[in-house]
N, C-alpha and C. Protein backbone atom coordinates (compact mmCIF):
# COMPACT_ATOMS: atom_id res chain seq x y z
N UNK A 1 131.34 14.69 -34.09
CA UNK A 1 130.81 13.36 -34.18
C UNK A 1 129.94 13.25 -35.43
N UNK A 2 130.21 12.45 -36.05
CA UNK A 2 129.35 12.14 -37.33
C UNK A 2 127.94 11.55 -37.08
N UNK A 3 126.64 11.70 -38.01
CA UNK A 3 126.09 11.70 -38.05
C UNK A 3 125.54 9.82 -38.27
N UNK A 4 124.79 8.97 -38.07
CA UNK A 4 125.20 7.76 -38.42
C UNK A 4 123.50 8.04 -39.07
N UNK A 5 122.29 8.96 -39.54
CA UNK A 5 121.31 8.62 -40.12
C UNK A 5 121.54 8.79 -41.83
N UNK A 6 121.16 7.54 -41.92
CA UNK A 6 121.30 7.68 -43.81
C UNK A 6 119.74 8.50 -44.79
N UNK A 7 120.38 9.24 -45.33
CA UNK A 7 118.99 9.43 -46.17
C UNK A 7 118.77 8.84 -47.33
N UNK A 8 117.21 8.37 -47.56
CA UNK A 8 117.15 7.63 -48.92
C UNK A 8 116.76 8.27 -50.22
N UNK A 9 116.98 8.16 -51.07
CA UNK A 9 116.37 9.18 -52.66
C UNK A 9 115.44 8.05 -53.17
N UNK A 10 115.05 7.13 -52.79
CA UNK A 10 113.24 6.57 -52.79
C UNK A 10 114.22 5.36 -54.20
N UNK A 11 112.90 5.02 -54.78
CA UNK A 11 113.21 4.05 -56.04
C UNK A 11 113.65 4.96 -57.15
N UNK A 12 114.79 4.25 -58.05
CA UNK A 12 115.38 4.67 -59.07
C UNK A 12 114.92 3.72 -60.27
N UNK A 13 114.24 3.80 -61.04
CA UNK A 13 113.64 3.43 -62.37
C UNK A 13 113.52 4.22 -63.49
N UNK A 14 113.51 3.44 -64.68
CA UNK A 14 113.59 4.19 -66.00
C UNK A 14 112.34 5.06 -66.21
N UNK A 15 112.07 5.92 -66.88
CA UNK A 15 111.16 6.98 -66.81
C UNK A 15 110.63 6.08 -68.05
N UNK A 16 110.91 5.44 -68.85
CA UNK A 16 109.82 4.74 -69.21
C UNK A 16 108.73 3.62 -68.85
N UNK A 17 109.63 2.65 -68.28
CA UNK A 17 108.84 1.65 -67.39
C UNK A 17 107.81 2.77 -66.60
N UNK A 18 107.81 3.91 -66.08
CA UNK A 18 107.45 4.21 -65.19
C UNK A 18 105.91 4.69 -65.72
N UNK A 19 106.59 5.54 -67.28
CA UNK A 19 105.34 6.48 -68.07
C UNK A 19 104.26 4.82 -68.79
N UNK A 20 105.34 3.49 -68.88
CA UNK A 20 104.28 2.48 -69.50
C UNK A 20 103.68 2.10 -68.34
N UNK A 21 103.86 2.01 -66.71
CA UNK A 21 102.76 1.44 -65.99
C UNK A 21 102.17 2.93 -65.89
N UNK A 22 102.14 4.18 -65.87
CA UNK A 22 101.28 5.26 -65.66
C UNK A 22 99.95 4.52 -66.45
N UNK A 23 99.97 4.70 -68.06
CA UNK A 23 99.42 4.17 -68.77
C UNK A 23 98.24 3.13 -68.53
N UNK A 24 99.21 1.89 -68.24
CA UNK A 24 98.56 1.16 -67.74
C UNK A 24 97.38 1.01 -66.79
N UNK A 25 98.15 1.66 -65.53
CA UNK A 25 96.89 2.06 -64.45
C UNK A 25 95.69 3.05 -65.13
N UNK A 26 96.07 3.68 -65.84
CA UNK A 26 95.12 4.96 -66.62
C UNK A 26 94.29 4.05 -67.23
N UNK A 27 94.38 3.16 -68.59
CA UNK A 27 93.57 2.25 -69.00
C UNK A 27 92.83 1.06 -67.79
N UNK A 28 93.52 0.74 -66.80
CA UNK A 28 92.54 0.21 -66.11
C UNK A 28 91.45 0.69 -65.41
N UNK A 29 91.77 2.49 -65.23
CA UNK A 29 90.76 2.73 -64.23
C UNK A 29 89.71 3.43 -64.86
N UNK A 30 89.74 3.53 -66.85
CA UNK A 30 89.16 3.99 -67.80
C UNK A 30 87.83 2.84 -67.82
N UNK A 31 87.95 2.33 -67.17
CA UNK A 31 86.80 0.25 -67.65
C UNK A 31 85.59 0.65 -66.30
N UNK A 32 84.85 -0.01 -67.11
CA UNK A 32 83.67 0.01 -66.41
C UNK A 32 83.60 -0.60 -65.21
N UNK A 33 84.35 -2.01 -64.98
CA UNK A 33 84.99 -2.76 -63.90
C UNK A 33 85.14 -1.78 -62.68
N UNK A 34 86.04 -1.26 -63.05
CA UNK A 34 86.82 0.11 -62.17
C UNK A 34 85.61 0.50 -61.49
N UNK A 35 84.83 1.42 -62.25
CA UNK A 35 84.31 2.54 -61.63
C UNK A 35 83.09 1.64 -61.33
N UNK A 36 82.61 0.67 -61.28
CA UNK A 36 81.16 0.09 -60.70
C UNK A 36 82.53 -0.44 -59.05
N UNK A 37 83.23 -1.08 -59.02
CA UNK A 37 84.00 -1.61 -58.18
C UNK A 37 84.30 -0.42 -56.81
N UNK A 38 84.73 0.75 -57.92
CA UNK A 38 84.64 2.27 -56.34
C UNK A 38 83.62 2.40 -56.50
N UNK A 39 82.61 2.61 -57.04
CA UNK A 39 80.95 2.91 -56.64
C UNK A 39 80.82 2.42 -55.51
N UNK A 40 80.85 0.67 -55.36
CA UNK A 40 80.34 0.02 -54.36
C UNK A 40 81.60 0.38 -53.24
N UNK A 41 82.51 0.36 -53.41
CA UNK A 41 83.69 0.76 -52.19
C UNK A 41 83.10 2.01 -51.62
N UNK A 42 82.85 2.77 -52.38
CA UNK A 42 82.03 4.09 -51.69
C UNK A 42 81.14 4.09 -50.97
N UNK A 43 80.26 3.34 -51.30
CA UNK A 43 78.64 2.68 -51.07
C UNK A 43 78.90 2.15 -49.57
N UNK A 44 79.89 1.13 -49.85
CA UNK A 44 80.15 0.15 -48.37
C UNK A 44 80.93 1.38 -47.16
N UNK A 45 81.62 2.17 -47.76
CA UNK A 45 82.29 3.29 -46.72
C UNK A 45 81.51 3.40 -45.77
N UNK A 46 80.11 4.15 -46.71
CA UNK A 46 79.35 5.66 -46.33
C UNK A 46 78.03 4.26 -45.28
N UNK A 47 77.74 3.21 -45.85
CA UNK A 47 77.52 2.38 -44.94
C UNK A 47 77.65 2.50 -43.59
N UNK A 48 79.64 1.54 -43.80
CA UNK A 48 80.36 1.07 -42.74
C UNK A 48 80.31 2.81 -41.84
N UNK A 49 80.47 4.09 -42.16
CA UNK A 49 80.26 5.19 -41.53
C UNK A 49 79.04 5.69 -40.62
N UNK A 50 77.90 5.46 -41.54
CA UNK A 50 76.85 5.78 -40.94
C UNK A 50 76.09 4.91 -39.40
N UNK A 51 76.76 3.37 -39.72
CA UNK A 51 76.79 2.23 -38.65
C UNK A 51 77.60 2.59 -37.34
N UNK A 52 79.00 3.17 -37.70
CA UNK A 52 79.57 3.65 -37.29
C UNK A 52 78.85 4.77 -36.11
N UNK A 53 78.37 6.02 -36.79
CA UNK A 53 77.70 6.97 -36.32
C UNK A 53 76.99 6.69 -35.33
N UNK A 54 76.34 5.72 -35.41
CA UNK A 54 74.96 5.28 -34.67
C UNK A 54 75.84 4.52 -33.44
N UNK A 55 76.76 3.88 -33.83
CA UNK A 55 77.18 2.90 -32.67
C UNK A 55 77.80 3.96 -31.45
N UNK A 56 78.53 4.56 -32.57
CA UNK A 56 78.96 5.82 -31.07
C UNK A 56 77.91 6.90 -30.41
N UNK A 57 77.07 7.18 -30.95
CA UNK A 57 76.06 7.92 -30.33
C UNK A 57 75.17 6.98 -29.40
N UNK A 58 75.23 6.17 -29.45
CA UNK A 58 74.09 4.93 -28.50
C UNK A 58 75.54 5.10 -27.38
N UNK A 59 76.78 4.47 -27.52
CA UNK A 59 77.75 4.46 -26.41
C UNK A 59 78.02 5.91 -25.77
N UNK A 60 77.56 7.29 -26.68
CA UNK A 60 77.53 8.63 -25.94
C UNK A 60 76.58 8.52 -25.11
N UNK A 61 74.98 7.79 -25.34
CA UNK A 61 74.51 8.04 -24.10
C UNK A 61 74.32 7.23 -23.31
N UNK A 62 75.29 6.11 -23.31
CA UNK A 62 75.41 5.29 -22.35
C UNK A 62 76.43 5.70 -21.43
N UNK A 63 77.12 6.32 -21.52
CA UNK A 63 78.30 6.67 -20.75
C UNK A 63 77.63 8.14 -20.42
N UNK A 64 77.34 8.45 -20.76
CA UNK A 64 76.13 10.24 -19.87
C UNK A 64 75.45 9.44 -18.74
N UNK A 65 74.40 8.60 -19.56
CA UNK A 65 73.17 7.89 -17.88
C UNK A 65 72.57 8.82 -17.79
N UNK A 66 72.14 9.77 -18.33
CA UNK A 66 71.42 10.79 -17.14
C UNK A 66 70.34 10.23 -16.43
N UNK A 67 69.79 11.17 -15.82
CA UNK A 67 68.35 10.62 -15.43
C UNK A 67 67.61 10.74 -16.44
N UNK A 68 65.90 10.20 -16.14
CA UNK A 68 65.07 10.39 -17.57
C UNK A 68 64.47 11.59 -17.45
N UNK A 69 64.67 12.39 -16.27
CA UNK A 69 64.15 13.83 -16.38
C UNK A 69 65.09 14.75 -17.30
N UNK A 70 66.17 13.66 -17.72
CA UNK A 70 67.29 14.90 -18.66
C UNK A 70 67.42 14.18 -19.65
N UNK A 71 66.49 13.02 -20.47
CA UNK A 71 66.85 12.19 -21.29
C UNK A 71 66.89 12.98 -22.87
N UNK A 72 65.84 14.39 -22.77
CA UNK A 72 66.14 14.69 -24.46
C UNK A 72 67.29 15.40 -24.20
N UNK A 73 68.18 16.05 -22.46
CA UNK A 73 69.05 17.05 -23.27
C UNK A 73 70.47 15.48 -23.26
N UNK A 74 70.20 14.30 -23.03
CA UNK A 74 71.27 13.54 -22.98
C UNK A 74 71.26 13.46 -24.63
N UNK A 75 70.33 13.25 -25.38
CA UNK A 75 70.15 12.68 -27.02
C UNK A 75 70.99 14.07 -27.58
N UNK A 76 70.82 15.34 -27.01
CA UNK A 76 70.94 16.88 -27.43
C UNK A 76 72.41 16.67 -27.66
N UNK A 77 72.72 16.60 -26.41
CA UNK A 77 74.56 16.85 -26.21
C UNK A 77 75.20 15.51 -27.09
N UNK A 78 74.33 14.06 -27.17
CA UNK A 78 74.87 13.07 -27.44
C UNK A 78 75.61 13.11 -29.22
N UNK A 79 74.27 13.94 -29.61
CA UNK A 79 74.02 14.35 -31.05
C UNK A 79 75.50 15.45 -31.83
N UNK A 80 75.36 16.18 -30.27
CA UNK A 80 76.67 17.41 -30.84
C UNK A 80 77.99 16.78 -30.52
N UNK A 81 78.29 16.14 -29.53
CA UNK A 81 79.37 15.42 -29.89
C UNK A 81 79.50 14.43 -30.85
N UNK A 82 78.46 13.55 -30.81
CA UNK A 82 79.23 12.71 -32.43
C UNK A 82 79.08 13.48 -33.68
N UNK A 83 78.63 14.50 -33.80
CA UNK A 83 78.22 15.08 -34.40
C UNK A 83 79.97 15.53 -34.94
N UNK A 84 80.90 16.22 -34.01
CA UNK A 84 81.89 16.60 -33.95
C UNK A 84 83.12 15.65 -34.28
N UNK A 85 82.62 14.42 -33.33
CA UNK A 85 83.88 13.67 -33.53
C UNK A 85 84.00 12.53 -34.12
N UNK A 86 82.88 12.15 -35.23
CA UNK A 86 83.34 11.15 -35.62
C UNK A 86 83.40 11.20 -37.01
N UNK A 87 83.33 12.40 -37.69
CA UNK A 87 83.79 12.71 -39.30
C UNK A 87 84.95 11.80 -39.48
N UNK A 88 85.18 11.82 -40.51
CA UNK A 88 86.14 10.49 -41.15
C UNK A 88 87.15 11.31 -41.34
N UNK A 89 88.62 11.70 -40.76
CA UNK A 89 89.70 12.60 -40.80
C UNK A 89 89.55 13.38 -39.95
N UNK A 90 88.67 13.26 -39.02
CA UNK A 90 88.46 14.82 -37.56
C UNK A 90 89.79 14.53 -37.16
N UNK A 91 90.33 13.51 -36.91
CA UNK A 91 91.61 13.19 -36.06
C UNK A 91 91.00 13.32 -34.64
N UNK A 92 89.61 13.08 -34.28
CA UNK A 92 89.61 12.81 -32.87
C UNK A 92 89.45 11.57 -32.08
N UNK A 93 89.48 11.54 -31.05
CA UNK A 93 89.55 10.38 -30.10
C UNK A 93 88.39 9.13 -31.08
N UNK A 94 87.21 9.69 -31.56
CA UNK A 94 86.57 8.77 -31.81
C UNK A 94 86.45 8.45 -32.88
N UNK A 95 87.87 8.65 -33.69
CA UNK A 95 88.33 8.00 -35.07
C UNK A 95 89.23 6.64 -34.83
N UNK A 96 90.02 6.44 -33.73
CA UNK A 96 90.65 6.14 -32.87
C UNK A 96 90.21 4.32 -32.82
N UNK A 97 90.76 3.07 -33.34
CA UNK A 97 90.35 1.77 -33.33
C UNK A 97 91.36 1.11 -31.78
N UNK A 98 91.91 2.05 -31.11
CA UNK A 98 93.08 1.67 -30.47
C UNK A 98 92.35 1.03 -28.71
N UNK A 99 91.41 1.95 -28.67
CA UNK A 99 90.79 1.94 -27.57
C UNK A 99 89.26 1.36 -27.77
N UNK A 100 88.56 1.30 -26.71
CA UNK A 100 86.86 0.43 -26.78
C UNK A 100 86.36 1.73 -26.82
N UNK A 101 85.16 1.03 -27.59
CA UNK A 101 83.92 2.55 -28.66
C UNK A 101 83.57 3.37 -27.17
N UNK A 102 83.50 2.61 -25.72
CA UNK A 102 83.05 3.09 -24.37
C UNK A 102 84.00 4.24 -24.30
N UNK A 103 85.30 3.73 -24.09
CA UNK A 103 86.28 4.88 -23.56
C UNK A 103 86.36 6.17 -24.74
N UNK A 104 86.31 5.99 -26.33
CA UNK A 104 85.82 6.98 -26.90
C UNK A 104 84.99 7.65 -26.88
N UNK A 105 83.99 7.07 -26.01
CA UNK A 105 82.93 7.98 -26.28
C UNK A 105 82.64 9.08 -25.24
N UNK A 106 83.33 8.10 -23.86
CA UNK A 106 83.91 8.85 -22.70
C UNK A 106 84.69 10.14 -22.81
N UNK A 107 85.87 9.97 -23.53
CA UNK A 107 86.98 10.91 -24.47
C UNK A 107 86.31 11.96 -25.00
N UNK A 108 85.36 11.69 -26.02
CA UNK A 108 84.61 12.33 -27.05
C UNK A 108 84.04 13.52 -25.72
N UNK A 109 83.29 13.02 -25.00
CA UNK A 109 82.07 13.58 -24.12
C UNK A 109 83.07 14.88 -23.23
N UNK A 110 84.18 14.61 -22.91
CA UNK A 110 85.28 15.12 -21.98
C UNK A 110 85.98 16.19 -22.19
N UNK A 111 85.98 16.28 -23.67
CA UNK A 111 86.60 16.98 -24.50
C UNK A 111 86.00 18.15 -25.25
N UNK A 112 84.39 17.54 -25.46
CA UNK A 112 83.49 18.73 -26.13
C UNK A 112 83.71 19.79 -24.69
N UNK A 113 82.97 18.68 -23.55
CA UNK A 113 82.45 19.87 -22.42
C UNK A 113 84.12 20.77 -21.84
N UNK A 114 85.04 19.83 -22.28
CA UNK A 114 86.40 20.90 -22.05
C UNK A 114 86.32 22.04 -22.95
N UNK A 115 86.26 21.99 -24.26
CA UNK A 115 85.97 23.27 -25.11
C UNK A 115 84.98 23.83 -24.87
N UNK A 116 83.91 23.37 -24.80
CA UNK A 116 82.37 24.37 -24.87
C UNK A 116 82.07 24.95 -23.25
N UNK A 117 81.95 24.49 -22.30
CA UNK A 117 81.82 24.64 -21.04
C UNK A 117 83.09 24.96 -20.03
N UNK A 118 84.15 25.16 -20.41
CA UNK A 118 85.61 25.94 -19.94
C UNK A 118 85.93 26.94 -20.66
N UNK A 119 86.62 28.26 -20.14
CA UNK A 119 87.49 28.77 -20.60
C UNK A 119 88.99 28.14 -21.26
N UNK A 120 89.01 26.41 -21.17
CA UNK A 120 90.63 26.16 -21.73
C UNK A 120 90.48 26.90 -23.50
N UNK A 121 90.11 26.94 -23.80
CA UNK A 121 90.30 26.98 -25.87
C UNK A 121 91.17 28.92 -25.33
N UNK A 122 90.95 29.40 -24.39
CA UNK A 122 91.49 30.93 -23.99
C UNK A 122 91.96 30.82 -22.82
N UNK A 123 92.93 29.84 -22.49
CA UNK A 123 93.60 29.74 -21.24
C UNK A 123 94.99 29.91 -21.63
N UNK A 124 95.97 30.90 -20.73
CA UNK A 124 97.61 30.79 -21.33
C UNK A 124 97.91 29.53 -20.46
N UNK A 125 98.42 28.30 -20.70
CA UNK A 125 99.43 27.50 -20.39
C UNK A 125 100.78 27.56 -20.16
N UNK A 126 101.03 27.97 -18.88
CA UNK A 126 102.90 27.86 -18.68
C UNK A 126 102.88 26.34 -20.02
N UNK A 127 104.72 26.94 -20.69
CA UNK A 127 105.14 25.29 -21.52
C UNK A 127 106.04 24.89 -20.54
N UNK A 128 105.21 24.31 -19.44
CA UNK A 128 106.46 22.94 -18.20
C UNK A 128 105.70 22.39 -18.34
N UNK A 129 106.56 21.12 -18.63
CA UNK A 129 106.23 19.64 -18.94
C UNK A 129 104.83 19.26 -17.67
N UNK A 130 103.75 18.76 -18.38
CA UNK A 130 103.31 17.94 -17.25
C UNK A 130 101.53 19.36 -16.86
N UNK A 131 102.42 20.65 -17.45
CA UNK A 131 101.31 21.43 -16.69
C UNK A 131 99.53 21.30 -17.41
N UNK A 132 99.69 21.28 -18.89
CA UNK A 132 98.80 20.96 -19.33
C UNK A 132 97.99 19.81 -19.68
N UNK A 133 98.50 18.84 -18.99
CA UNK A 133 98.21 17.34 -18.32
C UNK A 133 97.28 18.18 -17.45
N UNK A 134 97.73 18.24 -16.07
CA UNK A 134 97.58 18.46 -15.02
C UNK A 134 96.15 19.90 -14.89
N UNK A 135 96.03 20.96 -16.13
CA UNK A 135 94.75 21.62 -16.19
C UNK A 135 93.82 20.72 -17.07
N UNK A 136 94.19 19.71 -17.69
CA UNK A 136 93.25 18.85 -18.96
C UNK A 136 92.55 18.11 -17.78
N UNK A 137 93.25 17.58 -17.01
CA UNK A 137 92.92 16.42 -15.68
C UNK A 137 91.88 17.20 -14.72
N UNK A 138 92.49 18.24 -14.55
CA UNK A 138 91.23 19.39 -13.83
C UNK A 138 90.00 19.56 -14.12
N UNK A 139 89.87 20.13 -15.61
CA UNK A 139 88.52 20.47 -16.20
C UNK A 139 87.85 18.94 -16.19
N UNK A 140 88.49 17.95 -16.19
CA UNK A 140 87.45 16.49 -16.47
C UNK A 140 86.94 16.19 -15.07
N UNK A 141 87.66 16.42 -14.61
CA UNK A 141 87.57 16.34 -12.88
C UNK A 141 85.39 17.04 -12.89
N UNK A 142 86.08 18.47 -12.70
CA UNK A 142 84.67 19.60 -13.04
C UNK A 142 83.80 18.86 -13.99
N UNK A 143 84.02 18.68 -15.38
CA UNK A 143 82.96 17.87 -15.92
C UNK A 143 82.50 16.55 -15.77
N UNK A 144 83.10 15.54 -14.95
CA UNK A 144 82.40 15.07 -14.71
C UNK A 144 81.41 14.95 -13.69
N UNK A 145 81.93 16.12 -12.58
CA UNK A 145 81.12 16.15 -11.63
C UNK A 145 79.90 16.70 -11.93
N UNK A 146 80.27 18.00 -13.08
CA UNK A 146 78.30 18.37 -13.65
C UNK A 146 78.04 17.65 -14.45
N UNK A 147 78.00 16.26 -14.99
CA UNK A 147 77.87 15.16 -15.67
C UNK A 147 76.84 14.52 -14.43
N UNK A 148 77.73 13.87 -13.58
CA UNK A 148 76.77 13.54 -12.28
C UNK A 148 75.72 14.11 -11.60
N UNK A 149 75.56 15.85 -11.57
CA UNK A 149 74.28 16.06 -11.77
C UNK A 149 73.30 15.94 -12.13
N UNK A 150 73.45 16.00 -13.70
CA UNK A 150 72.64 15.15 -14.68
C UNK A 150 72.18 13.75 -14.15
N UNK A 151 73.08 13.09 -13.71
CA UNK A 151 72.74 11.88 -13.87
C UNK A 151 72.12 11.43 -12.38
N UNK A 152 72.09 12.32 -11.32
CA UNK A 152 71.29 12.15 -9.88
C UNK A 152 69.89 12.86 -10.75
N UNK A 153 69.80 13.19 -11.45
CA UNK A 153 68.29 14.05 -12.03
C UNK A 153 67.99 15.24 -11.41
N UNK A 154 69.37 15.87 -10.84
CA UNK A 154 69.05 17.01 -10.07
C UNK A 154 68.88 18.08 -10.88
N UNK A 155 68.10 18.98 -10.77
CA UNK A 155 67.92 20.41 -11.79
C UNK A 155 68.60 21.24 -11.87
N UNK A 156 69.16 21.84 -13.24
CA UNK A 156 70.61 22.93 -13.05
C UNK A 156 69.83 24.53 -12.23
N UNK A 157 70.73 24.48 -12.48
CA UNK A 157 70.26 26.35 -11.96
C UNK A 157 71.04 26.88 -13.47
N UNK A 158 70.54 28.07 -13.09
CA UNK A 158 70.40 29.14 -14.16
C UNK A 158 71.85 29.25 -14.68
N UNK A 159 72.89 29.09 -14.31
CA UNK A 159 73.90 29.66 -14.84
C UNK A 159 74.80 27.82 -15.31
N UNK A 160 74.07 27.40 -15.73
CA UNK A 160 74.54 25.79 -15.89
C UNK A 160 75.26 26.49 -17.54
N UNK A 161 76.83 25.76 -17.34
CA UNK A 161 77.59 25.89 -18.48
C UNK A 161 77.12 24.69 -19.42
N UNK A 162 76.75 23.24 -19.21
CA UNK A 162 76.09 22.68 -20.21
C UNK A 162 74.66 23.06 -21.20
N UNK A 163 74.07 23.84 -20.08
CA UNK A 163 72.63 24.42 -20.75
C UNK A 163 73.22 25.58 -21.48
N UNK A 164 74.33 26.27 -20.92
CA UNK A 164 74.26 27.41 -21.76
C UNK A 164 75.17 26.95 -22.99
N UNK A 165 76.46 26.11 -23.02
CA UNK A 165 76.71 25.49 -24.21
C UNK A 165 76.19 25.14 -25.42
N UNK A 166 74.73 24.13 -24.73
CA UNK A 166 73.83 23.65 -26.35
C UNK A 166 72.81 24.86 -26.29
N UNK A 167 72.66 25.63 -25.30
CA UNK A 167 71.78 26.81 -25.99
C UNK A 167 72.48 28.06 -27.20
N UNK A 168 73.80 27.89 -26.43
CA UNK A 168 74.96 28.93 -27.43
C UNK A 168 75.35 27.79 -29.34
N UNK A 169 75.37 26.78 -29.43
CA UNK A 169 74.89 26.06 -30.26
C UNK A 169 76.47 25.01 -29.83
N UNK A 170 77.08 24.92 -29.33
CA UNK A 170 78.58 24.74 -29.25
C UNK A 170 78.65 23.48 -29.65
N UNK A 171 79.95 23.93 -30.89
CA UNK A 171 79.63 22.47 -31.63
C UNK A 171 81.27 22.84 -32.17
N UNK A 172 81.85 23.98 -32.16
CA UNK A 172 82.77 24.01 -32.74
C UNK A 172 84.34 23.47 -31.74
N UNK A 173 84.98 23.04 -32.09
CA UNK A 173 86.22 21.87 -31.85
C UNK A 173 87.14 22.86 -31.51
């Protein structure tokens, strides 16, 4: 049976037209125009980023709640996850415009305490469909229930995997 996908070899143009707009773009981005124009594009990024930053860390600890007997380690943990996930190219949940800044930040929160506070990052996974759904669904299960600790203001005991997480510094993805 033959194949019915075509492949394309992109645009075909004269190698001069091509070397006179090179040129071109080269002399435009040589002008002072240019480079004051990305200055401020840069300027407005690192802005629009830092606004950014702040908006998801206020929705990290709105979606924690703890009590106020755990309010600096809520700012603690709030800090290391955005801290993690909202670099510009992390590729994580809270780069993400698809979903509300809430459910990212939910995501964000779910995901640190899956790496830092589980053994998954050193778990073997059977590859059947569905199984690593089904341990991802688990560990959130567990974290959120020591999430809800936190947030009744009840006191960990000694062997608390969130205390020992931000005491171990866990920040890495």
């Amino acid at each position: 049976m033959k194949s019915s996908k075509t492949f394309s070899r992109g645009v075909w143009a004269e190698s001069a037209a091509i070397e006179k707009i090179k040129k071109e773009l080269e002399a435009e981005r040589d002008t002072d125009g240019y480079r004051k124009k990305r200055a401020a594009d840069t300027l407005r990024r690192a802005e629009k980023q830092t606004e950014y930053v702040e908006d998801f860390q206020e929705a990290v600890i709105a979606f924690l709640n703890f009590h106020s007997r755990h309010a600096a380690l809520a700012r603690e943990l709030a800090g290391r996850v955005t801290a993690l996930a909202t670099p510009v190219g992390s590729g994580t949940v809270a780069r993400t415009q698809r979903i509300p800044i809430e459910k990212r930040a939910e995501a964000a929160v779910i995901a640190w305490l899956r790496h830092q506070t589980t053994g998954y990052d050193d778990m073997v996974i059977p590859r059947v469909k569905g199984r690593r759904r089904e341990v991802r669904r688990l560990l959130a299960r567990r974290s959120k229930e020591l999430l809800e600790r936190y947030r009744r203001g009840e006191l960990p005991d000694e062997g608390c995997p969130l205390r020992r997480a931000l005491q171990d510094g866990g920040h890495s993805g």
